[in-house]
N, C-alpha and C. Protein backbone atom coordinates (compact mmCIF):
# COMPACT_ATOMS: atom_id res chain seq x y z
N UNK A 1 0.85 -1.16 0.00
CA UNK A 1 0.00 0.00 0.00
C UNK A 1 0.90 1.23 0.00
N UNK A 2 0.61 1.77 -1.00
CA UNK A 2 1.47 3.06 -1.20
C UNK A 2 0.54 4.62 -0.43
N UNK A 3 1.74 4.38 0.97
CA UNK A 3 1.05 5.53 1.57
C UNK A 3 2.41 6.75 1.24
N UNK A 4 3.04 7.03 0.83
CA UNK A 4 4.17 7.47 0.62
C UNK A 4 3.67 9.27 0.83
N UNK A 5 2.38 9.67 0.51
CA UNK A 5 1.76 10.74 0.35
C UNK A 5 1.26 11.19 1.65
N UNK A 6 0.89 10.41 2.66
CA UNK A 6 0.46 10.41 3.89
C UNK A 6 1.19 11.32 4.69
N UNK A 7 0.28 12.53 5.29
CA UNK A 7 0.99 13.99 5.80
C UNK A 7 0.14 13.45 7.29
N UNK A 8 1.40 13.10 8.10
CA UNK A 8 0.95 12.64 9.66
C UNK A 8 1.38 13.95 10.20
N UNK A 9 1.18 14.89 9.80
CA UNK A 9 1.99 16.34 10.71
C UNK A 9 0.97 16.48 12.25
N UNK A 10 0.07 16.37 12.25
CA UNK A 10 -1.84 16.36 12.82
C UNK A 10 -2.19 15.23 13.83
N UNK A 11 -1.09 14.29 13.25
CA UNK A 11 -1.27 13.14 13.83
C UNK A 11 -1.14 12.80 14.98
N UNK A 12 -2.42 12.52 15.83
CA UNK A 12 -1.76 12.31 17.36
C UNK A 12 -1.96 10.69 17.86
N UNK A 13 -3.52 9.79 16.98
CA UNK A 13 -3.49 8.35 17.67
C UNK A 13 -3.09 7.60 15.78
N UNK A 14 -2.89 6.70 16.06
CA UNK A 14 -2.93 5.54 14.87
C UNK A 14 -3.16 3.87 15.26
N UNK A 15 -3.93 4.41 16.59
CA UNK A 15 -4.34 3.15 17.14
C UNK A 15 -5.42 2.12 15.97
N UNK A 16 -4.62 0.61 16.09
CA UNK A 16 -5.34 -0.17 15.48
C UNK A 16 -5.62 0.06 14.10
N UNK A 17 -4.58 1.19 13.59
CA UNK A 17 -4.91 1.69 12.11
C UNK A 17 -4.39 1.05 10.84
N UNK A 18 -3.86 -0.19 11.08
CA UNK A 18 -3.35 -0.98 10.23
C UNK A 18 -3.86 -2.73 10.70
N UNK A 19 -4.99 -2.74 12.29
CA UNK A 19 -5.50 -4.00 12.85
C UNK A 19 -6.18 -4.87 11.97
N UNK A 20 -6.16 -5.83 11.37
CA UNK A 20 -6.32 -6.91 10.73
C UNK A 20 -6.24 -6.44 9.39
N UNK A 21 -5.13 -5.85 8.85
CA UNK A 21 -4.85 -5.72 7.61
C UNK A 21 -4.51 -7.10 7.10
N UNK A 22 -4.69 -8.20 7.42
CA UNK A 22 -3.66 -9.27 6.88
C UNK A 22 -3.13 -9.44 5.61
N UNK A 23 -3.72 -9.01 4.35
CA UNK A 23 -2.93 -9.22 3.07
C UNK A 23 -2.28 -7.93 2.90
N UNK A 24 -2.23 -7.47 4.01
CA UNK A 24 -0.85 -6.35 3.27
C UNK A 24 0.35 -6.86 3.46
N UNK A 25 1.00 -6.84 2.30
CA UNK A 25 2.51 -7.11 2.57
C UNK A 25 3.51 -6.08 2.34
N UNK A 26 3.44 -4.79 1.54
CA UNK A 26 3.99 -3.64 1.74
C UNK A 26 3.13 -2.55 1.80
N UNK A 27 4.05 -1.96 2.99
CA UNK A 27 3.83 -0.41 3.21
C UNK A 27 4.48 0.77 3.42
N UNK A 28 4.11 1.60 2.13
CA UNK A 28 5.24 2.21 2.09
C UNK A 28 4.59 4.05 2.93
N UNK A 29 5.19 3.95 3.71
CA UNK A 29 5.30 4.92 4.87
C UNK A 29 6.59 6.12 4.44
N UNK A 30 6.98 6.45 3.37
CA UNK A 30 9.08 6.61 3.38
C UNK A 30 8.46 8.80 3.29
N UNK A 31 7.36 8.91 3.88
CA UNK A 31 7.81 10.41 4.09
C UNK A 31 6.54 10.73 5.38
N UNK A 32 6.14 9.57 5.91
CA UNK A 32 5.41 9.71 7.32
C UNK A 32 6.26 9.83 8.45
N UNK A 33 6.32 10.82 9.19
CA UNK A 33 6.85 11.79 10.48
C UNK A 33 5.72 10.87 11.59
N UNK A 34 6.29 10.85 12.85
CA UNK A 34 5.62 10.58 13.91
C UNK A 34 5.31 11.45 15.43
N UNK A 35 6.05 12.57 14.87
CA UNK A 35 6.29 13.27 16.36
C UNK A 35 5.34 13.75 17.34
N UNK A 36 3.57 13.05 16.98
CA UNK A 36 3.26 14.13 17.93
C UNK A 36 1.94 12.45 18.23
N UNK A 37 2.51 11.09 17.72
CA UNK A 37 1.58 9.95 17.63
C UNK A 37 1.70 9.41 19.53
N UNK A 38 0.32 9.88 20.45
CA UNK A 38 0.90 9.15 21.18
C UNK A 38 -0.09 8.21 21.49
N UNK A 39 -1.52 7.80 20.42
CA UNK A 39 -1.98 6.75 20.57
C UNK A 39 -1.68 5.73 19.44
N UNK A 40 -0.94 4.35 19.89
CA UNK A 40 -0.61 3.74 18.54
C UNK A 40 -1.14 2.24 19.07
N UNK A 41 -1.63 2.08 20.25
CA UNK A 41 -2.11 0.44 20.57
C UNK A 41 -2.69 -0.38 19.53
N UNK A 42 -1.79 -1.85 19.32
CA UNK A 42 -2.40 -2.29 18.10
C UNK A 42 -2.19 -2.01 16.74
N UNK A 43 -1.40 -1.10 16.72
CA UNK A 43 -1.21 -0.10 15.07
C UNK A 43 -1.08 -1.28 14.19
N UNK A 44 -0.18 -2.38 14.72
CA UNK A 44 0.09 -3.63 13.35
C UNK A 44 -0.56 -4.38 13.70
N UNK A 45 -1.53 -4.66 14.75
CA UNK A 45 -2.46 -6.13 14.91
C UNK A 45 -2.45 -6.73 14.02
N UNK A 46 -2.68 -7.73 13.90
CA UNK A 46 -2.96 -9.22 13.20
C UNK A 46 -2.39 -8.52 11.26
N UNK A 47 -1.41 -7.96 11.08
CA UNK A 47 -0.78 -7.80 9.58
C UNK A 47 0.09 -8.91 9.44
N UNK A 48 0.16 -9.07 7.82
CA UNK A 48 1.34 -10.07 7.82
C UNK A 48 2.26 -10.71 8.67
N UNK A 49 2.96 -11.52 9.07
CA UNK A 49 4.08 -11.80 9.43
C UNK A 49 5.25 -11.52 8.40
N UNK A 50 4.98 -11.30 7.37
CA UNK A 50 6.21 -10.83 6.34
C UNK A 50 6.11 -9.64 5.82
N UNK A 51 5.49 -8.82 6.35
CA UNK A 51 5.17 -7.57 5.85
C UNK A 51 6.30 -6.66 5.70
N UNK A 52 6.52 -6.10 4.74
CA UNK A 52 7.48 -5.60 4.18
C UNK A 52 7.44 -3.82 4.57
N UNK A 53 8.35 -2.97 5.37
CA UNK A 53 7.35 -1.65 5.86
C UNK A 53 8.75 -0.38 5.13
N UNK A 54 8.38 0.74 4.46
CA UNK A 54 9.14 1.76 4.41
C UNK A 54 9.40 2.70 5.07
N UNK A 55 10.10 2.87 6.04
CA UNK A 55 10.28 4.24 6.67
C UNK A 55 10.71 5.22 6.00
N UNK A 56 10.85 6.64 7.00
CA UNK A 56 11.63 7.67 6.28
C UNK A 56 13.05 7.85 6.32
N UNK A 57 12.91 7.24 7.51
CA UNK A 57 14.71 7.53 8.55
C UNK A 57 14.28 7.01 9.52
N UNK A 58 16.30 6.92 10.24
CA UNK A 58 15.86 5.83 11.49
C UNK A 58 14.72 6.19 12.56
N UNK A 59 14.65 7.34 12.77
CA UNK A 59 13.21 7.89 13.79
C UNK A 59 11.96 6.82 13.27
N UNK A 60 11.55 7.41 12.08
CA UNK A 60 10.72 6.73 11.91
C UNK A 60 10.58 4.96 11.68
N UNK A 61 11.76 4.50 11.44
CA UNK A 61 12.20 3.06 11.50
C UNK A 61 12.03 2.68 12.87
N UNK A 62 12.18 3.51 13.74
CA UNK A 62 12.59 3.24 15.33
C UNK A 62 11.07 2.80 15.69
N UNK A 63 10.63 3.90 15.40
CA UNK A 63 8.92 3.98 16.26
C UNK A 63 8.15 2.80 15.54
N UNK A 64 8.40 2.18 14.32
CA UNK A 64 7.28 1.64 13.55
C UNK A 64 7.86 -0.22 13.78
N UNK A 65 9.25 0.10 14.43
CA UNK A 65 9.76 -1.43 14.78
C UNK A 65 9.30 -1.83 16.25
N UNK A 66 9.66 -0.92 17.28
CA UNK A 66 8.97 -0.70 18.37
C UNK A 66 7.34 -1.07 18.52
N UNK A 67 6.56 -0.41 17.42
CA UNK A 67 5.09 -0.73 17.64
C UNK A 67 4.98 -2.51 16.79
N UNK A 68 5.87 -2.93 16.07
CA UNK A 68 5.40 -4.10 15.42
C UNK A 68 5.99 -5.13 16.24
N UNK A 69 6.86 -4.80 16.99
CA UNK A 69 7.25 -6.21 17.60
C UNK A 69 6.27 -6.46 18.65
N UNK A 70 5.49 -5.51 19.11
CA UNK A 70 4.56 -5.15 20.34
C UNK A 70 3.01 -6.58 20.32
N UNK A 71 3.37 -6.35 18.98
CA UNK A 71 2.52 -7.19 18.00
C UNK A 71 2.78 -8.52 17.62
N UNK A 72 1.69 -9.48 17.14
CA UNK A 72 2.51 -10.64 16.69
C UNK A 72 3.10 -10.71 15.43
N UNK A 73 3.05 -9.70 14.84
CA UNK A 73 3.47 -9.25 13.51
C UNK A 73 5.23 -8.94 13.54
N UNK A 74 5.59 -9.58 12.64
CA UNK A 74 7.66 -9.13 12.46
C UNK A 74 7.13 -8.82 11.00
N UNK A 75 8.38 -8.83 10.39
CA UNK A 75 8.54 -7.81 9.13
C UNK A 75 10.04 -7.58 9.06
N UNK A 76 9.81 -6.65 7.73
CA UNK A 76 11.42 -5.81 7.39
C UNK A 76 11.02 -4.11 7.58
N UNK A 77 11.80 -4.06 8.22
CA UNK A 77 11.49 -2.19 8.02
C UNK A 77 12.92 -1.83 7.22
N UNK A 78 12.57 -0.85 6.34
CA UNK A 78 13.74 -0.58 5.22
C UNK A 78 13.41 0.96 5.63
N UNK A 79 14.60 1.68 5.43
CA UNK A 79 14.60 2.88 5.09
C UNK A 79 14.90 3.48 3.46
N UNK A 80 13.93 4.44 2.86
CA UNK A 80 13.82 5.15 1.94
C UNK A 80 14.84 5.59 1.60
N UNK A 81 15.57 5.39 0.50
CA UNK A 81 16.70 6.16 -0.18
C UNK A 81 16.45 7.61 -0.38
């Protein structure tokens, strides 16, 4: 899923906002900011186990590995060239 366009500037929960996505296997996140997310419970519930995720940079690699391991969901988090 090409969220690459996604302006999280506003953003304060993303709780459960990706919860039983199961056929997603990429998401590309590579210009979503997190700085102001402080509801995220659940954000990867029940997604892939191989889900493939784009960050922007390590910040955002940090926060989106943090919320998926939380989860039974693993993955690759890549950062955006």
């Amino acid at each position: 899923m090409d969220l690459s366009s996604l302006d999280t500037s506003k953003v304060t929960s993303m709780k459960a906002m990706f919860d039983y996505c199961t056929s997603l296997s990429t998401l590309d996140m590579s210009n979503a900011e997190f700085p102001d997310i402080d509801g995220y419970y659940n954000m990867f519930g029940s997604v892939s186990s191989n889900i493939n995720i784009i960050a922007k940079d390590s910040i955002a690699r940090d926060f989106i590995q943090t919320r998926i391991t939380t989860c039974p969901s693993t993955g690759t988090i890549t950062i955006a060239n």
